[in-house]
N, C-alpha and C. Protein backbone atom coordinates (compact mmCIF):
# COMPACT_ATOMS: atom_id res chain seq x y z
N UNK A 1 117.55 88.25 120.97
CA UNK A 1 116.63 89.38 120.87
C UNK A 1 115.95 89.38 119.50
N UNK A 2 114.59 89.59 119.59
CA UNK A 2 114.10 89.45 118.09
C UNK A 2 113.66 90.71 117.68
N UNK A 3 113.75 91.04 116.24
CA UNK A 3 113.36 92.21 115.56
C UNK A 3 112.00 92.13 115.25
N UNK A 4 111.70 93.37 115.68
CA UNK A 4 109.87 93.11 115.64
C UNK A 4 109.71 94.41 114.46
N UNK A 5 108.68 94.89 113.34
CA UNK A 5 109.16 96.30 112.72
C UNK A 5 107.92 96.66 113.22
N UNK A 6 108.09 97.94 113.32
CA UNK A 6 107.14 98.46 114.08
C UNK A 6 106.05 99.41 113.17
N UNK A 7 104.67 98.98 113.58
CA UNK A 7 103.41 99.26 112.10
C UNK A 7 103.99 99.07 110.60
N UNK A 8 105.12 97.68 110.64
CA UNK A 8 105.38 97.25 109.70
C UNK A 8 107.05 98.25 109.43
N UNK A 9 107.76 97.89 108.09
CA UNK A 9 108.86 98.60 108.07
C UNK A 9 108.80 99.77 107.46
N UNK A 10 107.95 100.56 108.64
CA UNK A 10 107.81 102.20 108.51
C UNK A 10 108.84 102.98 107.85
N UNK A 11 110.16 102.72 107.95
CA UNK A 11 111.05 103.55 106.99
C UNK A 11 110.96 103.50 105.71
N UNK A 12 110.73 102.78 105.46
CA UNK A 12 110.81 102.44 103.58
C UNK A 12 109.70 102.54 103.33
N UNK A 13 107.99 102.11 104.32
CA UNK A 13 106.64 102.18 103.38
C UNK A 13 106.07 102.92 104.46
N UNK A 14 104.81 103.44 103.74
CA UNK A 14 104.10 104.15 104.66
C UNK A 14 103.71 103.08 105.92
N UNK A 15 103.05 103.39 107.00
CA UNK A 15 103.36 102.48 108.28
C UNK A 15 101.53 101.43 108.30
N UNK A 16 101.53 100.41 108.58
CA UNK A 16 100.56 99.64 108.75
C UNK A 16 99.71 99.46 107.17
N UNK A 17 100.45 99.29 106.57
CA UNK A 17 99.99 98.96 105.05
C UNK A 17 100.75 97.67 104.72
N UNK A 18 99.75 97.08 103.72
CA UNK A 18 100.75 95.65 103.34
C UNK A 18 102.05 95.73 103.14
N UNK A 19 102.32 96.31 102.22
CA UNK A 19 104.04 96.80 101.68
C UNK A 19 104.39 97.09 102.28
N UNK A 20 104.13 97.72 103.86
CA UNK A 20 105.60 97.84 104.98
C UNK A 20 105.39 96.29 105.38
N UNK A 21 104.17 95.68 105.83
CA UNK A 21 104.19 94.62 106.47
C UNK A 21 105.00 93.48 105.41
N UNK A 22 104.98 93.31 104.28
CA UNK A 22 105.30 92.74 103.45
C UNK A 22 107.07 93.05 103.64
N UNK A 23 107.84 94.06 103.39
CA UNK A 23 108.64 94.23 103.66
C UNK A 23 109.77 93.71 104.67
N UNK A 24 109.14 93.78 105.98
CA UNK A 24 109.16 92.97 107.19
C UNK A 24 109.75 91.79 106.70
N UNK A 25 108.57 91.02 106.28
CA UNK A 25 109.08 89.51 105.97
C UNK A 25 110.04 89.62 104.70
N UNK A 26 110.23 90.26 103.90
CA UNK A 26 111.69 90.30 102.86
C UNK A 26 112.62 90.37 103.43
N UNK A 27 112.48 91.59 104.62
CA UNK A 27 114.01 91.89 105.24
C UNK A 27 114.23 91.00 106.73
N UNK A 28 113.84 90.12 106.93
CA UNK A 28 114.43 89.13 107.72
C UNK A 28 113.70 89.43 109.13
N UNK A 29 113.03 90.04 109.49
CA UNK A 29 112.21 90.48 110.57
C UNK A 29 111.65 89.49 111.27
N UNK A 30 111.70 89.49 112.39
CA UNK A 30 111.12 88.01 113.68
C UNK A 30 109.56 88.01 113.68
N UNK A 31 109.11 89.29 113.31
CA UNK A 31 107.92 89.98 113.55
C UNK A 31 107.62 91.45 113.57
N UNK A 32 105.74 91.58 113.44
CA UNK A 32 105.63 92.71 113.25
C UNK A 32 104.78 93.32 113.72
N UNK A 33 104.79 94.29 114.07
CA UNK A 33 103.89 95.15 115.36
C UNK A 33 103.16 96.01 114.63
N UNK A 34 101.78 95.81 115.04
CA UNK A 34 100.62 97.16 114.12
C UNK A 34 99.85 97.51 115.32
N UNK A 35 98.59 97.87 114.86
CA UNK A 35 97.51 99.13 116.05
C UNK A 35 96.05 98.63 115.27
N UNK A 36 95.75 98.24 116.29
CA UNK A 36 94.03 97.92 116.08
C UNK A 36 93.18 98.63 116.21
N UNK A 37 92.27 99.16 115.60
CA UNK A 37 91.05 99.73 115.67
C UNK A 37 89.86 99.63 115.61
N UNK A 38 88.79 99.87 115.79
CA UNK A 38 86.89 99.58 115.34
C UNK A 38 86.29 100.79 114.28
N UNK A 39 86.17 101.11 113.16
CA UNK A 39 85.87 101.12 111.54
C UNK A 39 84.22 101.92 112.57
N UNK A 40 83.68 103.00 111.65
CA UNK A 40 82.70 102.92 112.01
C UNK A 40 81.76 102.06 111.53
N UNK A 41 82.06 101.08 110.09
CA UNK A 41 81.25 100.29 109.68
C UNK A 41 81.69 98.95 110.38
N UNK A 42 82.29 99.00 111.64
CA UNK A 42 82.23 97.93 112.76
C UNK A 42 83.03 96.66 111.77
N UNK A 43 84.26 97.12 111.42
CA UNK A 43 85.83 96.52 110.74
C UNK A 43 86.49 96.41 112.02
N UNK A 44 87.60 95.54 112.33
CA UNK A 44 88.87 95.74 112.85
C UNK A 44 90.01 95.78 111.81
N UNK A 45 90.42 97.27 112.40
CA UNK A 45 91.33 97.92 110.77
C UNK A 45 92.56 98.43 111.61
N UNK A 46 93.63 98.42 111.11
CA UNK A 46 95.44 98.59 111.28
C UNK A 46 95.67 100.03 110.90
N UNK A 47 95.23 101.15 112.37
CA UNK A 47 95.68 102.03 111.82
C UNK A 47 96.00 103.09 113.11
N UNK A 48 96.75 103.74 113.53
CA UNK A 48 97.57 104.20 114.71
C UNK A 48 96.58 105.08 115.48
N UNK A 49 96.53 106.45 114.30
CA UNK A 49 95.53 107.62 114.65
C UNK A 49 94.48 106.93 114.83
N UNK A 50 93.44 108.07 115.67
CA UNK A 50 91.77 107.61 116.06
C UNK A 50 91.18 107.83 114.67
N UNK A 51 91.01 106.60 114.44
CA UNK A 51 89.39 107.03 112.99
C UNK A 51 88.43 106.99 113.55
N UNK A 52 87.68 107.67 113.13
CA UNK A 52 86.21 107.42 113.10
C UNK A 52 85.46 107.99 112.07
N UNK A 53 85.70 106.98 111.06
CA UNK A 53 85.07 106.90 109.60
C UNK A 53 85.09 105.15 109.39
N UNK A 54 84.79 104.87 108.04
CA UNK A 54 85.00 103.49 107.54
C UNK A 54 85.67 102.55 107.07
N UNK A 55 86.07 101.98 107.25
CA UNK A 55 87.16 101.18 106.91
C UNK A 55 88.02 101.53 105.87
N UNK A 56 87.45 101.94 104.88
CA UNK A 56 87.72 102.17 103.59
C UNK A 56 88.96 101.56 102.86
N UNK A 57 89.92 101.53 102.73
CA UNK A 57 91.32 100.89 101.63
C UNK A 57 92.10 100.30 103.28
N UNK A 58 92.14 100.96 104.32
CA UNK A 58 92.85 100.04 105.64
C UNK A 58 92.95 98.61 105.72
N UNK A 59 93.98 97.92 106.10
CA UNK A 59 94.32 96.53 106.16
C UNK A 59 93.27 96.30 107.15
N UNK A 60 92.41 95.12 107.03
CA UNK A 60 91.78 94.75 108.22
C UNK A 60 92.78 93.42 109.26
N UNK A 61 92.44 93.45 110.27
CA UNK A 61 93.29 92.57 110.91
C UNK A 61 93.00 91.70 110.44
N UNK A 62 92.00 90.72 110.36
CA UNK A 62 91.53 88.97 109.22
C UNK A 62 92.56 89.17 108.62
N UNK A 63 92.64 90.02 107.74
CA UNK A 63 93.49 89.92 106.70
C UNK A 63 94.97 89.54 106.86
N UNK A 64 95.69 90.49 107.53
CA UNK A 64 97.13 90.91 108.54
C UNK A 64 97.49 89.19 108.90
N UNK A 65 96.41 88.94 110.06
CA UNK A 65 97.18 87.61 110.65
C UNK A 65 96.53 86.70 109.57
N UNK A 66 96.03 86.34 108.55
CA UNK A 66 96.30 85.16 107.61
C UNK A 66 97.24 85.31 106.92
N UNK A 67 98.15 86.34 106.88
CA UNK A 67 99.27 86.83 105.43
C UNK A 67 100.32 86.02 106.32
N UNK A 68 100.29 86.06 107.80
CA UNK A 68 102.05 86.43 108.10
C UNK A 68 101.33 84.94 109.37
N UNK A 69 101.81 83.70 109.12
CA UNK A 69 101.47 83.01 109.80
C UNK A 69 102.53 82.52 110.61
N UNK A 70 104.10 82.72 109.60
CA UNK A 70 105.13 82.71 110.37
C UNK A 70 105.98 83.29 111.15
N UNK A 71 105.13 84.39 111.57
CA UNK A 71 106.05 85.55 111.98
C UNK A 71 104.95 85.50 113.06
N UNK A 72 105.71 86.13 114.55
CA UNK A 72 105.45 86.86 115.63
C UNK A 72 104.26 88.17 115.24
N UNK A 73 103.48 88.67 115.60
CA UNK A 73 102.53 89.12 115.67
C UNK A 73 102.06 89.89 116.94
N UNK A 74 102.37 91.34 117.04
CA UNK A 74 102.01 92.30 117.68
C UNK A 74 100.95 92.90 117.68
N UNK A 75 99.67 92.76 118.46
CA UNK A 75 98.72 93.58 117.43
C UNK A 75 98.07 94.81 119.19
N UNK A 76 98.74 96.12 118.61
CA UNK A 76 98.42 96.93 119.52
C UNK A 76 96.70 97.54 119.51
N UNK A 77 95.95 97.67 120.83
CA UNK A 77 94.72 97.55 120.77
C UNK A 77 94.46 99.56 121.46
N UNK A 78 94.74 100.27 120.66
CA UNK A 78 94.10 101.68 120.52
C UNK A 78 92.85 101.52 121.08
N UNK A 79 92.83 102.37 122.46
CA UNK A 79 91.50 102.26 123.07
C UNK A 79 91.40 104.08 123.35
N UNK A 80 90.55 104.43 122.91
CA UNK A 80 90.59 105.91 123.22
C UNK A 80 89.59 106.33 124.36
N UNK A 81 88.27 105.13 124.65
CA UNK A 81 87.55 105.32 125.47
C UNK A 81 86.99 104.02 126.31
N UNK A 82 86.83 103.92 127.45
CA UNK A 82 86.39 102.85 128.22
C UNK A 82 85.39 102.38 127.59
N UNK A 83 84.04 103.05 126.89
CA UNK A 83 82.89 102.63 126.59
C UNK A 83 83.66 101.43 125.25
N UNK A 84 84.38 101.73 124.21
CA UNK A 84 84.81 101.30 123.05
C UNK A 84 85.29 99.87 123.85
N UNK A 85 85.45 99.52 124.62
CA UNK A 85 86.07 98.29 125.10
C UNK A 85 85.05 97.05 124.70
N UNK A 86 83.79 97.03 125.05
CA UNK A 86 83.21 95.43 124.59
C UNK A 86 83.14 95.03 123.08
N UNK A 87 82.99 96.72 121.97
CA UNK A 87 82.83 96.25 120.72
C UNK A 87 84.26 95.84 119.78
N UNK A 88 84.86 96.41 120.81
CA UNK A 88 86.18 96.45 120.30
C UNK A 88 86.80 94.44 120.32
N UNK A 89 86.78 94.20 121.77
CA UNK A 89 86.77 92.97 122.28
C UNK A 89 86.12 92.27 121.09
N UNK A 90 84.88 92.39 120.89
CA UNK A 90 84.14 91.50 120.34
C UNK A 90 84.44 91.09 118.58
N UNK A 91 85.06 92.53 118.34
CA UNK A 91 85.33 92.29 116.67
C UNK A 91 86.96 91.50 116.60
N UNK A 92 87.82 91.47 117.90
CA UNK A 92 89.14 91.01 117.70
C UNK A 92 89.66 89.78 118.06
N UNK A 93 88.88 89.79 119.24
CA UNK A 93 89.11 88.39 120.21
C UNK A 93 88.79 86.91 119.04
N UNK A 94 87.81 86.83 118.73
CA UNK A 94 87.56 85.67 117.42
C UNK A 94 88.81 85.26 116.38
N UNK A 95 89.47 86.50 116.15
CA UNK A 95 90.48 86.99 115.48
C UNK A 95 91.66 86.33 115.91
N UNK A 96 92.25 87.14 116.78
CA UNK A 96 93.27 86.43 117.75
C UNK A 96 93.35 85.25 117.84
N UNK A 97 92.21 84.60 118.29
CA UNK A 97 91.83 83.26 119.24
C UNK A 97 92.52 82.00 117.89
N UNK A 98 91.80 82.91 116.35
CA UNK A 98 92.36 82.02 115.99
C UNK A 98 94.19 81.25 115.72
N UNK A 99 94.66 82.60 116.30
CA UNK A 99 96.20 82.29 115.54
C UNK A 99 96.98 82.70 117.27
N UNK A 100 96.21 82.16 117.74
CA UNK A 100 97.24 82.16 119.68
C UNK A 100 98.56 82.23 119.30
N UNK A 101 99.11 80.99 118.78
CA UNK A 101 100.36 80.75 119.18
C UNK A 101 101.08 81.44 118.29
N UNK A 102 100.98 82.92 117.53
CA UNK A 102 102.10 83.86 117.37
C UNK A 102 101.74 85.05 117.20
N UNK A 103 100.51 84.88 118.84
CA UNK A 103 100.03 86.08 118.20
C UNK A 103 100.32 86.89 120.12
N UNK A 104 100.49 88.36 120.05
CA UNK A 104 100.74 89.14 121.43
C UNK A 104 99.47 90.22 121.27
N UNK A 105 98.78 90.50 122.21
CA UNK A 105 98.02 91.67 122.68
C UNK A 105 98.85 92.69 123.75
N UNK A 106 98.90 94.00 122.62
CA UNK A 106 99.40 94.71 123.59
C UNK A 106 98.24 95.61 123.65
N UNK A 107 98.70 96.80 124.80
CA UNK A 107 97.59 97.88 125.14
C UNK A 107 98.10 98.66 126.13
N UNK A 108 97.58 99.78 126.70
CA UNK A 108 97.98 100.81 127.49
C UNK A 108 97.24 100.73 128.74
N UNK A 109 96.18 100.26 128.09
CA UNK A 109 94.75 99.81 129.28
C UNK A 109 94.46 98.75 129.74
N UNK A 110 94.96 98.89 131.27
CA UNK A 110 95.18 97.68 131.74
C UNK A 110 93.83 96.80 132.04
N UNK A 111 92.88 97.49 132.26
CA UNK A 111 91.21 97.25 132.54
C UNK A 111 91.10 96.44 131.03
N UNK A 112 91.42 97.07 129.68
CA UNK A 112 90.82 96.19 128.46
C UNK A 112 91.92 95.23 128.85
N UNK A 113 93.16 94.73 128.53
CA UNK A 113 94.30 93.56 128.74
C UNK A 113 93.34 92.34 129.86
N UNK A 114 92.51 93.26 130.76
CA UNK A 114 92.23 92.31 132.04
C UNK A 114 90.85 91.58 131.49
N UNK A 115 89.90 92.42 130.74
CA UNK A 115 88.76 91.94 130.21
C UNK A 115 88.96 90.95 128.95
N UNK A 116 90.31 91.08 128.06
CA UNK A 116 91.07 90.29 127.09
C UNK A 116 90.92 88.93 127.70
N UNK A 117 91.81 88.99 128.66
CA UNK A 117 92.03 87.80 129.68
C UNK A 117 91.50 87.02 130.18
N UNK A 118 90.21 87.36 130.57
CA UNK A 118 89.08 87.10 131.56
C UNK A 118 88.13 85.68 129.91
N UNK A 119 88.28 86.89 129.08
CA UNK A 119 87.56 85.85 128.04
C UNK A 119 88.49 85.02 127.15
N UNK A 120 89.72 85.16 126.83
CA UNK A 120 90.49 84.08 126.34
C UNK A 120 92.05 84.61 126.98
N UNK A 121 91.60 83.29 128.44
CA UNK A 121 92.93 83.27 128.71
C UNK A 121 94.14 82.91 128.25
N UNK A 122 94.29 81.90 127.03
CA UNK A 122 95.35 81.77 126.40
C UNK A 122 96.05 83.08 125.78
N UNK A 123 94.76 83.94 125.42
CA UNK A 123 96.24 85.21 124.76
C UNK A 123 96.87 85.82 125.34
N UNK A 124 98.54 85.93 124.88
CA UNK A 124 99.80 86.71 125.38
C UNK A 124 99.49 88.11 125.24
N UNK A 125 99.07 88.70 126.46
CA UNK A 125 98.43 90.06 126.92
C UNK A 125 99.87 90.99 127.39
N UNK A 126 99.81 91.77 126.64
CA UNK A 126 101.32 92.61 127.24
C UNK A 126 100.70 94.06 127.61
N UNK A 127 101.11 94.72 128.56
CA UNK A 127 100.91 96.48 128.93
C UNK A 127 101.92 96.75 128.76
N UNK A 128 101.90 97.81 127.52
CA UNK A 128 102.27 98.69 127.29
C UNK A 128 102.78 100.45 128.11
N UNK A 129 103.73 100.45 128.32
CA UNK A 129 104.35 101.20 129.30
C UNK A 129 105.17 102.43 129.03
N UNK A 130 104.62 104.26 129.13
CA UNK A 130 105.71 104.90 128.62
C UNK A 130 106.62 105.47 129.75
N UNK A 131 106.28 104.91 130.93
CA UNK A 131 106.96 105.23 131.94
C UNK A 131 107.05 103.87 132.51
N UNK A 132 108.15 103.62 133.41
CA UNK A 132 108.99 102.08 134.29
C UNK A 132 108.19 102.23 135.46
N UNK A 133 106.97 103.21 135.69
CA UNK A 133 105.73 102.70 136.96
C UNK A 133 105.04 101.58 136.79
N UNK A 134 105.26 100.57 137.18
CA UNK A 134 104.06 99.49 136.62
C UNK A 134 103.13 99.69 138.11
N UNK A 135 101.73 99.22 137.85
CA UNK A 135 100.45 99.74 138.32
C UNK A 135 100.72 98.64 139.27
N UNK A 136 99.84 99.02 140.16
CA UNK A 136 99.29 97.94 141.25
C UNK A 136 98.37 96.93 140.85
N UNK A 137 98.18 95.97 141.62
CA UNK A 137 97.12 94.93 141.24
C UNK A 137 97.59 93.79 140.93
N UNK A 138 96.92 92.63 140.06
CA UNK A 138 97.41 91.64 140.26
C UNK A 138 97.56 91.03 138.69
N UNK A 139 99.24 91.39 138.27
CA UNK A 139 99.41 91.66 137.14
C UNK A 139 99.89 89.94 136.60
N UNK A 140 99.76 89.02 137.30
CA UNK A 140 100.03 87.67 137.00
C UNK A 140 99.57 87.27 135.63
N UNK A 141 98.45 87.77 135.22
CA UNK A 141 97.73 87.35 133.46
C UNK A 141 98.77 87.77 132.63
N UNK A 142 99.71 89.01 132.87
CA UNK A 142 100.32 89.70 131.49
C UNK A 142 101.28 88.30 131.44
N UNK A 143 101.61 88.52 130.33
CA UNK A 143 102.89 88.17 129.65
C UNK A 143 104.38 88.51 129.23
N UNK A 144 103.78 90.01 129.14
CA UNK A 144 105.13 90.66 129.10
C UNK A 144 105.17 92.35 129.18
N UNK A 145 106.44 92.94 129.48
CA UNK A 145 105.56 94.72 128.84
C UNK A 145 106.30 95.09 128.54
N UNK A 146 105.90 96.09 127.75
CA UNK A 146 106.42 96.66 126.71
C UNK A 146 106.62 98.51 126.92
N UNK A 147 107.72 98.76 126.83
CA UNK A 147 108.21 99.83 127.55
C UNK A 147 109.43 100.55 126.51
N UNK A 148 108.62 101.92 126.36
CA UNK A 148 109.46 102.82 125.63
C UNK A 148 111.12 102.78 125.97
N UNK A 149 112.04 102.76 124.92
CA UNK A 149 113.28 102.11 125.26
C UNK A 149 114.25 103.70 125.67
N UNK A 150 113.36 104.95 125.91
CA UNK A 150 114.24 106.19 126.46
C UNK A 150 113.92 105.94 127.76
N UNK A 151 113.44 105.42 128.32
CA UNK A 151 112.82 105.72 129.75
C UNK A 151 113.48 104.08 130.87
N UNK A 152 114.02 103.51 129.89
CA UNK A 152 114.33 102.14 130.38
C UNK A 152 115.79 101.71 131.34
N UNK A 153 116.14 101.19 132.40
CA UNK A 153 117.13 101.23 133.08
C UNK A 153 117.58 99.58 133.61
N UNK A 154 118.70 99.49 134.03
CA UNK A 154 119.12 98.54 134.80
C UNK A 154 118.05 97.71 135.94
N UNK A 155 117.29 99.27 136.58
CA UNK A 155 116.47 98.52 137.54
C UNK A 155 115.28 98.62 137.66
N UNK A 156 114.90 98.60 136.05
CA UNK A 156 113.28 98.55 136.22
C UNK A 156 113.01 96.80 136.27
N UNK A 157 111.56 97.00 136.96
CA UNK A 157 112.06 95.71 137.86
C UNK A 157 110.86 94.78 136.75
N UNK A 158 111.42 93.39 135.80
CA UNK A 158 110.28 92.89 135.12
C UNK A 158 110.01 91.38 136.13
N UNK A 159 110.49 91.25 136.85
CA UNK A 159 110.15 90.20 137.47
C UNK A 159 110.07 88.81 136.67
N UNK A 160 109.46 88.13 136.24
CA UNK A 160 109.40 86.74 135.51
C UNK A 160 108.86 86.82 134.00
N UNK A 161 108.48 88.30 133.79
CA UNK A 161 107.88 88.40 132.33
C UNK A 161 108.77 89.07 131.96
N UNK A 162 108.36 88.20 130.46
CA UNK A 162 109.09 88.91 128.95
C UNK A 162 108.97 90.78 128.99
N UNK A 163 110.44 91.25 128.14
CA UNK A 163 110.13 92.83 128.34
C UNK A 163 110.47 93.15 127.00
N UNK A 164 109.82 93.97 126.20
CA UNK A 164 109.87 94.49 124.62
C UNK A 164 110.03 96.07 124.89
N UNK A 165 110.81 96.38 123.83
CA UNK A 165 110.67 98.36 124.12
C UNK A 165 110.83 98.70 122.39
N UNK A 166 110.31 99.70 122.67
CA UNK A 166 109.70 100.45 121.53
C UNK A 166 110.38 102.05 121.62
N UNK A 167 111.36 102.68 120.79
CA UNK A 167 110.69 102.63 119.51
C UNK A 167 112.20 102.80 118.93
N UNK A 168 113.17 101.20 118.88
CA UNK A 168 114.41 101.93 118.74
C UNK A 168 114.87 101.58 117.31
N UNK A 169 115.68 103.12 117.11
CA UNK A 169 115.66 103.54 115.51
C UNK A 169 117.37 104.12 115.27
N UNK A 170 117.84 104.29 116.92
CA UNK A 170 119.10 105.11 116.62
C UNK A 170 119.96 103.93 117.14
N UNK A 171 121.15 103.89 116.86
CA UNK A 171 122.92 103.68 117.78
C UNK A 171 122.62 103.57 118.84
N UNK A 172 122.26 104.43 119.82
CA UNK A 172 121.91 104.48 121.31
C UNK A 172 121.04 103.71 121.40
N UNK A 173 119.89 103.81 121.27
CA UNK A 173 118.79 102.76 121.59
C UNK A 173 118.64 101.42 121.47
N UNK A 174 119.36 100.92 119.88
CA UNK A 174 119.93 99.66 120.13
C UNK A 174 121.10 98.91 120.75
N UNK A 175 121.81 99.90 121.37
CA UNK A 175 123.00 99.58 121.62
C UNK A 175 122.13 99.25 123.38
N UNK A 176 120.86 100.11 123.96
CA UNK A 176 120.74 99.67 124.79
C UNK A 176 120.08 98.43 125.39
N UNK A 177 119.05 98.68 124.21
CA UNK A 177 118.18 97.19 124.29
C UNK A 177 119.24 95.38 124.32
N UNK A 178 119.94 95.76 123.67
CA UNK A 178 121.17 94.76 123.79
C UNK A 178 122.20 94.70 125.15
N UNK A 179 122.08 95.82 125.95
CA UNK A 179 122.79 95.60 127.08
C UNK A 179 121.11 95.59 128.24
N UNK A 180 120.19 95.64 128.25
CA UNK A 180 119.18 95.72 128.41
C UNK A 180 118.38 93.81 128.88
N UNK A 181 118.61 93.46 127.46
CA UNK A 181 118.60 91.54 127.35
C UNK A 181 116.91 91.75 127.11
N UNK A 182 117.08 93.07 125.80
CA UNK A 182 115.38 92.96 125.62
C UNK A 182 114.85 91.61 124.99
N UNK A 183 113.68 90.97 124.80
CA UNK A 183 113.36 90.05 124.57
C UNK A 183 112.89 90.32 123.03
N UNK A 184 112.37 91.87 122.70
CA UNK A 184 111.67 91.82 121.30
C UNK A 184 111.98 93.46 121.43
N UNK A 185 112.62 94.00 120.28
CA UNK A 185 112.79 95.20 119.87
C UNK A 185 112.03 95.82 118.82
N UNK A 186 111.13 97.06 118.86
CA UNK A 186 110.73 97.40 118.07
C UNK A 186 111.44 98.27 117.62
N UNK A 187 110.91 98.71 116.08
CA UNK A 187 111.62 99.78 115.01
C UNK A 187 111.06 99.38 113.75
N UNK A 188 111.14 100.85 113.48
CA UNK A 188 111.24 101.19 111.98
C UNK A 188 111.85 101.00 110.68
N UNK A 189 112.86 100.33 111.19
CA UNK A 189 114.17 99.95 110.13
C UNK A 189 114.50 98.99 110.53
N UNK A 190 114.93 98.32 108.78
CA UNK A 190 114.86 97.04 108.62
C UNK A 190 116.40 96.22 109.87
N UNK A 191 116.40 94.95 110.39
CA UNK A 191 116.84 94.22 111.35
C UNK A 191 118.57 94.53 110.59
N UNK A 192 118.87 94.63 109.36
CA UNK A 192 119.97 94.86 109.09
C UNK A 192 121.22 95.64 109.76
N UNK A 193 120.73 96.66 109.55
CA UNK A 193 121.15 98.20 110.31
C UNK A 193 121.00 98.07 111.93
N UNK A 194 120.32 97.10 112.69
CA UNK A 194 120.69 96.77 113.93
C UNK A 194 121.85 95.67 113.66
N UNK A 195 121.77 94.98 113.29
CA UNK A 195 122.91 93.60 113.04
C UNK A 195 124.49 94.53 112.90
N UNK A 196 124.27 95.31 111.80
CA UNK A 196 125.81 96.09 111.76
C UNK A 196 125.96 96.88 113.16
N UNK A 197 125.24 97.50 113.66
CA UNK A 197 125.65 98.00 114.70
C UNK A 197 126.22 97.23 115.85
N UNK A 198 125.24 96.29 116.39
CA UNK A 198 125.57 95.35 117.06
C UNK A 198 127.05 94.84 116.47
N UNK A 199 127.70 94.47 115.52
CA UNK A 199 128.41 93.82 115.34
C UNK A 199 129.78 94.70 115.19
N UNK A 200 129.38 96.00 115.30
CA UNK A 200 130.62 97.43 115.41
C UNK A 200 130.60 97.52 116.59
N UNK A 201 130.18 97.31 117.56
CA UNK A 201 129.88 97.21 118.97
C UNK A 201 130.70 96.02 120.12
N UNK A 202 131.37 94.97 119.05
CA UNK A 202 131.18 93.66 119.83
C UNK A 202 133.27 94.06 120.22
C-alpha cells in the first residue's frame, strides 16, 4: 500500500504549497496528491477552493510535476462547471502528457475523465467517488477510483482497477485501508504514524 500525502503533508504545512509538498518527499511518502485549477490569468494553479482571481504566489502545476519526478503524482482536476472543461483540458493535458508515467488524473466528473481520455489516452484517469455507487456506462478508460475511506466496505465491487481512498488521518481509517488491500492511501500525516500503527496492529 503506498502513502500518498494529501495537498501535500497538510499537517505540518499549510496544504498545496511547496513546503507541504516538499515535506512529503523528506518524510518518506510514495506520493502526493494536490487539486488543479484555471487562474483567471489562464495559469494551472494547486489550489482546493474555487478561485477566481490570478494566480498570484499559488504553485503552478509546471512547476509541481518538474520538482517531484520521483514520486507518484496525484493531480485532482476541480471542475466546478461543465463549460470550464475545454480550457481547463487545454492548460493541463500538455502538462501531464509530459510526465505519464507517474503521473494519475483524478476527478469527480466523469464526462471531463472521459474527454481527458478521448485526447491522451495514455493518462491514468481515476473517478473520484464519495459514495461506493459507481455510474453506469462504459468505465473501461479509468484506471482506478478513488473513494472516501468512511463510506468503504468488503463489497464494494472494484472489479480489475486499482482502488485509493481518501482521507485517512485516524487508527480506524488506517487500520481499514489495510484490511481493505487499498492500493494508495491518502492523508495528511506524515507515512510514519501509519507505519506505527500498522505495526501495533500486527
Amino acid at each position: 500500500m503506498k502513502w500518498i500525502a494529501h495537498r501535500g503533508l497538510s499537517a505540518l504545512f499549510p496544504e498545496n504549497t511547496m513546503p507541504a509538498f516538499e515535506a512529503a518527499r523528506e518524510h518518506g511518502c510514495d506520493g502526493i496528491e494536490t487539486d488543479v485549477q484555471l487562474s483567471s490569468d489562464g495559469f494551472a494553479v494547486l489550489t482546493h477552493d474555487r478561485l477566481q482571481g490570478p494566480a498570484g504566489d499559488l504553485v503552478r502545476l509546471a512547476d509541481f510535476l518538474a520538482a517531484f519526478p520521483e514520486l507518484d503524482l496525484l493531480v485532482e482536476a476541480k471542475v466546478f462547471d461543465e463549460v470550464e472543461h475545454p480550457a481547463l483540458l487545454n492548460a493541463i493535458l500538455p502538462l501531464l502528457g509530459a510526465h505519464l508515467e507517474h503521473i494519475y488524473l483524478l476527478c469527480f466528473d466523469l464526462d471531463f475523465l472521459r474527454a481527458a481520455n478521448s485526447r491522451c489516452p495514455q493518462l491514468r484517469c481515476v473517478l473520484n467517488l464519495s459514495t461506493t455507487e459507481i455510474p453506469e456506462g462504459d468505465l473501461e478508460f479509468l484506471q482506478a477510483y478513488s473513494v472516501n475511506i468512511d463510506v468503504l466496505t468488503k463489497g464494494f465491487s472494484r472489479g480489475n482497477k486499482g482502488l485509493m481512498a481518501w482521507t485517512c488521518n485516524t487508527r480506524e481509517q488506517i487500520e481499514k485501508a489495510g484490511l481493505l488491500k487499498i492500493d494508495m492511501l491518502m492523508s495528511d500525516k506524515p507515512p510514519k504514524s501509519g507505519i506505527e500503527i500498522q505495526n501495533e496492529t500486527r
